[in-house]
N, C-alpha and C. Protein backbone atom coordinates (compact mmCIF):
# COMPACT_ATOMS: atom_id res chain seq x y z
N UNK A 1 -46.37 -55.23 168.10
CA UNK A 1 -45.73 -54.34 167.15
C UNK A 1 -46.77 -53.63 166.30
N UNK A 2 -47.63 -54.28 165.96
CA UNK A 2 -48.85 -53.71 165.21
C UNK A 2 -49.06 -52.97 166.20
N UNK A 3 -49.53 -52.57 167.42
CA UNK A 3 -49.86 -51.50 167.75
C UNK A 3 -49.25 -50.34 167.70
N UNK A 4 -48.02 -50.30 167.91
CA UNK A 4 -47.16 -49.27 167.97
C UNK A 4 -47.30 -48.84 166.72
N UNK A 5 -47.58 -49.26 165.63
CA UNK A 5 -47.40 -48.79 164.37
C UNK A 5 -48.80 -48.12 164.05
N UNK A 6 -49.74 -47.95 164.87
CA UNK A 6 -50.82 -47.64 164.77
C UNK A 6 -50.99 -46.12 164.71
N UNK A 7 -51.30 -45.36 164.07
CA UNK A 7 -51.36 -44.13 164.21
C UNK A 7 -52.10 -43.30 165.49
N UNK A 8 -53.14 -44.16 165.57
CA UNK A 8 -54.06 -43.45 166.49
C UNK A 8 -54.00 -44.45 167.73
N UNK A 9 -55.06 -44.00 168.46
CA UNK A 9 -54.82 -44.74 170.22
C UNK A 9 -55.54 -45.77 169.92
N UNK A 10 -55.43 -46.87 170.86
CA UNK A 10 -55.73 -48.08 170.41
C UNK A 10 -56.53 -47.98 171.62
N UNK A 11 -57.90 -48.58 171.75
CA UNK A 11 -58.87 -48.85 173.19
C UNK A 11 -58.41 -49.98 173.74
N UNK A 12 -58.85 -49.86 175.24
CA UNK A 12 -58.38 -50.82 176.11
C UNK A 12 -58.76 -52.40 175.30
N UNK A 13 -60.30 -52.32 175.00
CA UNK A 13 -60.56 -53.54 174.41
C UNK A 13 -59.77 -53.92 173.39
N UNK A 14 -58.75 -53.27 172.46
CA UNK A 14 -58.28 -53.71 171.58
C UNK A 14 -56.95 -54.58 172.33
N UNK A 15 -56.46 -53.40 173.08
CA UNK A 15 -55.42 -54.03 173.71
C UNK A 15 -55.80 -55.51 174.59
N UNK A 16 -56.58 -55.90 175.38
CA UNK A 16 -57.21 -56.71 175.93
C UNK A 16 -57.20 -58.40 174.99
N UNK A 17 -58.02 -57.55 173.79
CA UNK A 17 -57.88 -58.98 172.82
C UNK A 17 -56.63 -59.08 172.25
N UNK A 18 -55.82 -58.40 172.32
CA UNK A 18 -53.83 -58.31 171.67
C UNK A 18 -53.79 -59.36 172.87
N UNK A 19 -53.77 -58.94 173.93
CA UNK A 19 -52.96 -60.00 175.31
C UNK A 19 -53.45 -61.17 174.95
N UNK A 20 -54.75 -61.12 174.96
CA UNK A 20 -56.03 -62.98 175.22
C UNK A 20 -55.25 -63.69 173.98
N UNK A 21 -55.43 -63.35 172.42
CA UNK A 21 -54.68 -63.76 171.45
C UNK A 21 -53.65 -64.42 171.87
N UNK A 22 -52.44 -63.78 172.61
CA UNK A 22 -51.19 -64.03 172.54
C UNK A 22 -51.18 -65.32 173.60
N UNK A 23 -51.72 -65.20 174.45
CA UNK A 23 -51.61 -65.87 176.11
C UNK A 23 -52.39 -67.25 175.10
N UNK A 24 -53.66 -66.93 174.22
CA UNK A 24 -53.81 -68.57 173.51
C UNK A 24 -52.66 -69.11 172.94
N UNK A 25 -52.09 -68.65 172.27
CA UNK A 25 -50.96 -68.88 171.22
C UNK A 25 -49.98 -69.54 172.00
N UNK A 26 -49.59 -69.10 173.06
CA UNK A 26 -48.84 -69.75 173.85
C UNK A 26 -49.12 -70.57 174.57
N UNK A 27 -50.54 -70.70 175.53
CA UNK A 27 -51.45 -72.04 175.68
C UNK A 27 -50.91 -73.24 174.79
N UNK A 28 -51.37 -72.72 173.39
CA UNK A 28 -51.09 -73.82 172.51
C UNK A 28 -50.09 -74.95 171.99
N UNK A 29 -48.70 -73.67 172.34
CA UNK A 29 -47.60 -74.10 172.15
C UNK A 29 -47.01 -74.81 173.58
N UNK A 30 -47.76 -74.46 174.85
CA UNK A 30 -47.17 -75.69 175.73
C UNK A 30 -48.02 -76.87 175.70
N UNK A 31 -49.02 -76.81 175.49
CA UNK A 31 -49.78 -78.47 175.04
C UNK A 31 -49.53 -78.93 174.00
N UNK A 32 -49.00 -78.46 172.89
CA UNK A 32 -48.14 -79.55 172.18
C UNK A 32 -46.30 -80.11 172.54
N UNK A 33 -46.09 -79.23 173.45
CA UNK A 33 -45.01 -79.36 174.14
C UNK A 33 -45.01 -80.72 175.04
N UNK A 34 -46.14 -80.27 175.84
CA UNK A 34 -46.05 -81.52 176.53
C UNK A 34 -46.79 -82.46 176.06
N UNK A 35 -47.60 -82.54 175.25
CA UNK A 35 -48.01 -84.19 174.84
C UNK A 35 -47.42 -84.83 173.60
N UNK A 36 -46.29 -83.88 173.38
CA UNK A 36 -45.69 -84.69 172.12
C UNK A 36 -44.70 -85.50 172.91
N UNK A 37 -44.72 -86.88 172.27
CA UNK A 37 -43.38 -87.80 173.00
C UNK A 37 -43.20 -88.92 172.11
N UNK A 38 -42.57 -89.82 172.96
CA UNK A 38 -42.46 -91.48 171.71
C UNK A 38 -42.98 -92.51 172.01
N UNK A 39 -43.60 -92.80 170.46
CA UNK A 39 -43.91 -94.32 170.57
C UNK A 39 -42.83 -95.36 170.93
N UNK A 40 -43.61 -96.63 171.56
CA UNK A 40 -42.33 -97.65 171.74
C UNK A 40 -42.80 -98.89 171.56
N UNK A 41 -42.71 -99.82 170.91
CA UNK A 41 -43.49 -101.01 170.49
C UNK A 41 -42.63 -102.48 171.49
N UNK A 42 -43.25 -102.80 172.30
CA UNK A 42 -42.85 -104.07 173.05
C UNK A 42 -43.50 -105.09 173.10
N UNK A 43 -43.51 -106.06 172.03
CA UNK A 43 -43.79 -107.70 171.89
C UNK A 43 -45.24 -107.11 171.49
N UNK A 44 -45.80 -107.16 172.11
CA UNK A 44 -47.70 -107.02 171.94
C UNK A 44 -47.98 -106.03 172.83
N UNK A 45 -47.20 -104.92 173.44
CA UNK A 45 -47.79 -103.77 173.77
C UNK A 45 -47.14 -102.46 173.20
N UNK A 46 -47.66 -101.37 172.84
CA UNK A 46 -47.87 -100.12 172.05
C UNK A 46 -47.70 -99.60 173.46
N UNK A 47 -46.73 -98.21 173.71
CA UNK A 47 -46.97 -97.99 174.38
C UNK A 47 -46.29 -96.24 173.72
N UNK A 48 -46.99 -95.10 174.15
CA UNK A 48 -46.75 -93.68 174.10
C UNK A 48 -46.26 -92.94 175.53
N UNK A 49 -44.90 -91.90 175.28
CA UNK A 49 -44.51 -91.60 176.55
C UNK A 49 -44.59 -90.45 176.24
N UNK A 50 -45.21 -89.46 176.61
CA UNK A 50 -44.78 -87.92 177.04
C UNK A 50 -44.56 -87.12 178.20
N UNK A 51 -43.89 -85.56 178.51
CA UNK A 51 -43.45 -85.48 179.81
C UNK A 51 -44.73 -85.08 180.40
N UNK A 52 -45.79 -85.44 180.15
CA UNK A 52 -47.37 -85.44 181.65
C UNK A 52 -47.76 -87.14 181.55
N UNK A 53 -47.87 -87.82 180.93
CA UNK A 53 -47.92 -88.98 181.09
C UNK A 53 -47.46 -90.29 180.24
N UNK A 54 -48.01 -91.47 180.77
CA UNK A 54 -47.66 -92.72 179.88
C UNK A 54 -48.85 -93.51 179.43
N UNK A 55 -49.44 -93.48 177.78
CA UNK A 55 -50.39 -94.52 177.58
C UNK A 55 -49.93 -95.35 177.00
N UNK A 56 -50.51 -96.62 177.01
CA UNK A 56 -50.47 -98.11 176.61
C UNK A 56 -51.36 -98.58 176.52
N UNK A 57 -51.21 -99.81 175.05
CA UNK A 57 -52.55 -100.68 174.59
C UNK A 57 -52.04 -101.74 174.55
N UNK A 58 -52.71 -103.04 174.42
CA UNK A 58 -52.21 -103.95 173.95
C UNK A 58 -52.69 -104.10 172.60
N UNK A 59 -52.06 -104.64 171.89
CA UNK A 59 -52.16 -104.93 170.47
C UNK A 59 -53.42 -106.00 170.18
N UNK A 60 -53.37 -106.74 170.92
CA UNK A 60 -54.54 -107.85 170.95
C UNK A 60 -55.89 -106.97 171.08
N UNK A 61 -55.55 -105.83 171.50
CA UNK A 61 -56.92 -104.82 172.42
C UNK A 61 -57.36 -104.44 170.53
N UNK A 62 -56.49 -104.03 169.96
CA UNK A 62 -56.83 -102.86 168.89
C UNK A 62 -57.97 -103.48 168.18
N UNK A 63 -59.14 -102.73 167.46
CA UNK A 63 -60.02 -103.23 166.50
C UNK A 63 -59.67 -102.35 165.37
N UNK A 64 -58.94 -101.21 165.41
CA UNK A 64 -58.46 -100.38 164.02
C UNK A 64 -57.89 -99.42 164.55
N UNK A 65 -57.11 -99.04 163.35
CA UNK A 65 -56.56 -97.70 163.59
C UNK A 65 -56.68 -96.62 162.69
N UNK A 66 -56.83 -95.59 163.35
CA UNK A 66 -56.89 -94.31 162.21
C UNK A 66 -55.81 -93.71 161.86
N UNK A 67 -55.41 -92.86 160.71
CA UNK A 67 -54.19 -92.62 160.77
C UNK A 67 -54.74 -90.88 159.55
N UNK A 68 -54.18 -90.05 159.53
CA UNK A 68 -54.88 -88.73 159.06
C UNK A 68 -53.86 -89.02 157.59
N UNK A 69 -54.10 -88.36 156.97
CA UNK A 69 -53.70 -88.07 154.83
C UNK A 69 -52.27 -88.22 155.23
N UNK A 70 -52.09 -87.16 156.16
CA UNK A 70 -50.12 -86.91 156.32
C UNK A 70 -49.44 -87.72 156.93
N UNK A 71 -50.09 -88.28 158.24
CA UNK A 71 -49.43 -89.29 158.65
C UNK A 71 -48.99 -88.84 159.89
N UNK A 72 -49.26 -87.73 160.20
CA UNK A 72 -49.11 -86.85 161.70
C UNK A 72 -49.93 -87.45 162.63
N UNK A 73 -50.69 -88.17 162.68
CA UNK A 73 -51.29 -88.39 164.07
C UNK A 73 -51.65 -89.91 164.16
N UNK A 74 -51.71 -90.79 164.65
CA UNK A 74 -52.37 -91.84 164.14
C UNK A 74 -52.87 -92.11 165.42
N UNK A 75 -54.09 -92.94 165.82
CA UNK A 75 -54.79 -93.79 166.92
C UNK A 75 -54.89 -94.92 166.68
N UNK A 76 -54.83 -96.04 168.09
CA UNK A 76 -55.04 -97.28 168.07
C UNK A 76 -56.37 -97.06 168.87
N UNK A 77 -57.34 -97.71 168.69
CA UNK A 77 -58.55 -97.78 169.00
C UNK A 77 -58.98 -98.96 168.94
N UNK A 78 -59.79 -99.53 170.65
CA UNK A 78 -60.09 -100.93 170.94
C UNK A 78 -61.37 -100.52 171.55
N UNK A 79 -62.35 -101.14 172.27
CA UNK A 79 -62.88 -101.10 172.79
C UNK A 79 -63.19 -100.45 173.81
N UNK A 80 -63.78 -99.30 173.52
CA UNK A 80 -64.07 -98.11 174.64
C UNK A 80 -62.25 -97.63 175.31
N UNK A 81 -61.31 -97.62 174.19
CA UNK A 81 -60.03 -97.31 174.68
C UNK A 81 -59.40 -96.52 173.65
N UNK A 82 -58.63 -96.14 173.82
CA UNK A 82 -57.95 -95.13 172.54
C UNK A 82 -56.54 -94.57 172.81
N UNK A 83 -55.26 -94.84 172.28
CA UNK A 83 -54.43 -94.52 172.56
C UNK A 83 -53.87 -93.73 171.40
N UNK A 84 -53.88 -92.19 171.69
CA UNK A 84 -53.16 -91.11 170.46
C UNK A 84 -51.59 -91.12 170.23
N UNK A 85 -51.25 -90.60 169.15
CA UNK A 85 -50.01 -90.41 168.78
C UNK A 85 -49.55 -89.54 168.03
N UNK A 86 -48.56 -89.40 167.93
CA UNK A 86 -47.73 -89.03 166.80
C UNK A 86 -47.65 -89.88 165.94
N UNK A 87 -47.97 -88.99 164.81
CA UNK A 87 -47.77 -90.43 163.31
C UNK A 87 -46.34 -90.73 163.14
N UNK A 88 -46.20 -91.62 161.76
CA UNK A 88 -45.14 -91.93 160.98
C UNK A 88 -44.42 -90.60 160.47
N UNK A 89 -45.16 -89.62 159.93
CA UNK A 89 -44.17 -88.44 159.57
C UNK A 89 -43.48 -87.50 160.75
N UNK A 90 -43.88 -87.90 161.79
CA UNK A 90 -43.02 -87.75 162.79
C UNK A 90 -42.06 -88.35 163.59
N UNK A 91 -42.09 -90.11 163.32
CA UNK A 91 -40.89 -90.53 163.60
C UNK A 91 -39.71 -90.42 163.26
N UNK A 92 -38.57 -90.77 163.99
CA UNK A 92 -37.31 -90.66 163.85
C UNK A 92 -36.86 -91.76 164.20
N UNK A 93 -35.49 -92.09 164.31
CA UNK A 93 -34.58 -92.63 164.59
C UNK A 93 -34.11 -94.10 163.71
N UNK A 94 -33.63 -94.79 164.22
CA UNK A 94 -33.33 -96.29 163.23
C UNK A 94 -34.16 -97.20 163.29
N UNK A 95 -34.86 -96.73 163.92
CA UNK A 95 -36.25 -98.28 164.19
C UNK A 95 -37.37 -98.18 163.55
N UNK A 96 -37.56 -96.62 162.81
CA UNK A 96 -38.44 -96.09 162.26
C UNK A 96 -39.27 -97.48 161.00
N UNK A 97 -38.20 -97.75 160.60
CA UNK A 97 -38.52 -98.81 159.25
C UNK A 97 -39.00 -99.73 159.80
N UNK A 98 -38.14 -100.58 160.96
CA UNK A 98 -38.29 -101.46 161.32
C UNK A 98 -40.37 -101.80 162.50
N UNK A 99 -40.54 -100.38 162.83
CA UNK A 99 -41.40 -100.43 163.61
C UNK A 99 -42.61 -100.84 162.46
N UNK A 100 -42.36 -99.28 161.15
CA UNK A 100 -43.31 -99.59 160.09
C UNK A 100 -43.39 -100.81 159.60
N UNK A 101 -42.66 -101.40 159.28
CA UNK A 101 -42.77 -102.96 158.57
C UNK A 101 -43.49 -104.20 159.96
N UNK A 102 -43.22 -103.90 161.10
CA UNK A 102 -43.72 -105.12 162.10
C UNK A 102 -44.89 -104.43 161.93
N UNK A 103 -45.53 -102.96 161.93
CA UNK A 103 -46.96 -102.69 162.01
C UNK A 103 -48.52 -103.00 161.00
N UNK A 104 -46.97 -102.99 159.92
CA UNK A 104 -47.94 -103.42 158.75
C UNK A 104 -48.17 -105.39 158.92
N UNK A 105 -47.29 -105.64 159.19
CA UNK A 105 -47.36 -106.87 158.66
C UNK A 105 -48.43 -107.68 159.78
N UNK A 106 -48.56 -106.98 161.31
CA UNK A 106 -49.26 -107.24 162.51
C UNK A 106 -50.70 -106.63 161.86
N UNK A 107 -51.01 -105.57 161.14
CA UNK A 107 -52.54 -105.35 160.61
C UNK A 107 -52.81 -106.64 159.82
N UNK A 108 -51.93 -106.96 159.20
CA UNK A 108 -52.04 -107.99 157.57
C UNK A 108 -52.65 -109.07 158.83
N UNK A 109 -51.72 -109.78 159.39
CA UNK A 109 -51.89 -110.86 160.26
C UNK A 109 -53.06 -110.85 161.01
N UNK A 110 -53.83 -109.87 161.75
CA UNK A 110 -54.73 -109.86 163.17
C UNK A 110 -55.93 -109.63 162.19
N UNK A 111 -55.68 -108.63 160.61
CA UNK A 111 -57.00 -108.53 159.99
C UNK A 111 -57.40 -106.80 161.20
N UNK A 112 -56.72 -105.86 161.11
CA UNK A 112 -57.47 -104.66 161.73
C UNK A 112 -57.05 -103.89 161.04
N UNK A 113 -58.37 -103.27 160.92
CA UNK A 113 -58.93 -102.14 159.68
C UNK A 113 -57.85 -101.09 159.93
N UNK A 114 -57.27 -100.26 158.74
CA UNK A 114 -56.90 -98.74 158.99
C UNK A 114 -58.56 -97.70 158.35
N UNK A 115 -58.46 -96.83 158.94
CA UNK A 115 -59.18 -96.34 158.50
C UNK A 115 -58.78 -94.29 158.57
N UNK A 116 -58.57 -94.02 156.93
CA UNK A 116 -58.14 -92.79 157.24
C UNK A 116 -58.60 -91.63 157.32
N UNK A 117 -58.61 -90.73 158.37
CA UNK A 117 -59.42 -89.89 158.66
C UNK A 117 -58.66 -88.81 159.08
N UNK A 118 -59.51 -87.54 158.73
CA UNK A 118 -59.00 -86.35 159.79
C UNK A 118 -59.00 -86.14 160.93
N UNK A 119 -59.91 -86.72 161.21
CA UNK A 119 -60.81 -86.86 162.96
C UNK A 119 -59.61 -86.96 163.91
N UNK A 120 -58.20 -87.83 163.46
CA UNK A 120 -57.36 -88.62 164.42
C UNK A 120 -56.21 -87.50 165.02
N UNK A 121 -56.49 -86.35 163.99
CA UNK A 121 -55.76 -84.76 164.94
C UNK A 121 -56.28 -84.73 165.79
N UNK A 122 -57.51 -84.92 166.18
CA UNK A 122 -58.10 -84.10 167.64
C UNK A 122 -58.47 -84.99 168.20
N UNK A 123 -57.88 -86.56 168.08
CA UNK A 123 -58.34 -87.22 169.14
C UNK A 123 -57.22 -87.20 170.64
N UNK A 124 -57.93 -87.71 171.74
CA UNK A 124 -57.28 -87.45 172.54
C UNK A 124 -57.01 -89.95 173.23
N UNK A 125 -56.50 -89.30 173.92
CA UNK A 125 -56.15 -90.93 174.56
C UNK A 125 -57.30 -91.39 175.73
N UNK A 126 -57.77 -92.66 175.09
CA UNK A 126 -58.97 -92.78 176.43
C UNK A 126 -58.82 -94.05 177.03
N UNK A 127 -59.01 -93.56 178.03
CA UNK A 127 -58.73 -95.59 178.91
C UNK A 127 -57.44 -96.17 178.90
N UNK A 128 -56.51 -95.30 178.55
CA UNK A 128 -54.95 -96.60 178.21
C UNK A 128 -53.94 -95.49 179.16
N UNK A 129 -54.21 -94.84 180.06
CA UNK A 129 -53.31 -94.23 181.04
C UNK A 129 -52.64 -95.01 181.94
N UNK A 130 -51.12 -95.22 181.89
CA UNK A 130 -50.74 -95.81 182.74
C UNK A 130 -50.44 -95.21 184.02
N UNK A 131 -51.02 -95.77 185.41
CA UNK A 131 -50.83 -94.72 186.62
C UNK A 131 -49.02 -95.83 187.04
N UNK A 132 -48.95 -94.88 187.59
CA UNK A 132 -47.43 -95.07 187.70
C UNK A 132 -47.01 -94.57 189.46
C-alpha cells in the first residue's frame, strides 16, 4: 500500500526489498506456527508436542531451568540436552495451577536452580527429540 501511495516510480530494487520483507514476515509467522504446542507433565517425564515434532526430558535429567522476565519461554536443561517451551504465560487450561504447583515444589525437592534469563527466547531444543 505504501507504494501505491507513492508519488513517484518506485525502482525495481525497492520493490524487490517490499517482496523479501514480506516473504520474512511470513517465514516468521509459520515457525511460530509450527513450533508452538503443549507441555505435558507425566510422573518424571516433561514432555513438549508440536505439529513438526515431539521433545522429552526426564526430570531426573534436568540440572536447571531458565525461564525469561515474562514467563513466555522457559527451558529444561540437563546435560548436553535442552528441551524448549512455551512458558507459564502461555498456558491454559485447568491443570495450569496444578502443573505450576508440582513444578515448584519438584525444584524445592531435587534442589535445581531457576535461572532467569533472556537467552531462553532463542533457545532451541537439543538432544530430547523423540523419533517416532
Amino acid at each position: 500500500m505504501s507504494l501505491r501511495a507513492n508519488r513517484g516510480s518506485a525502482s525495481p530494487a525497492t520493490h524487490a526489498f517490499v517482496v523479501i520483507m514480506f516473504l520474512v514476515f511470513v517465514a516468521m509467522g509459520i515457525y511460530l506456527l509450527l513450533t508452538s504446542g503443549s507441555l505435558e507433565v507425566n510422573g518424571e517425564v516433561i514432555s513438549y508436542r508440536s505439529p513438526i515434532a515431539q521433545y522429552q526430558i526426564s526430570l531426573s535429567e534436568v540440572m536447571y531451568i531458565e525461564i525469561d522476565s515474562r514467563g513466555s519461554s522457559i527451558v529444561f536443561c540437563g546435560e548436553n540436552e535442552r528441551l524448549a517451551a512455551l512458558g507459564p504465560m502461555y498456558w491454559s487450561g485447568s491443570d495450569k495451577k496444578r502443573i505450576l504447583y508440582w513444578l515448584d515444589r519438584e525444584v524445592d525437592r531435587r534442589g535445581i536452580e531457576i535461572r532467569p534469563t533472556e537467552k531462553s527466547m532463542y533457545r532451541f531444543s537439543k538432544n530430547t527429540r523423540v523419533r517416532t
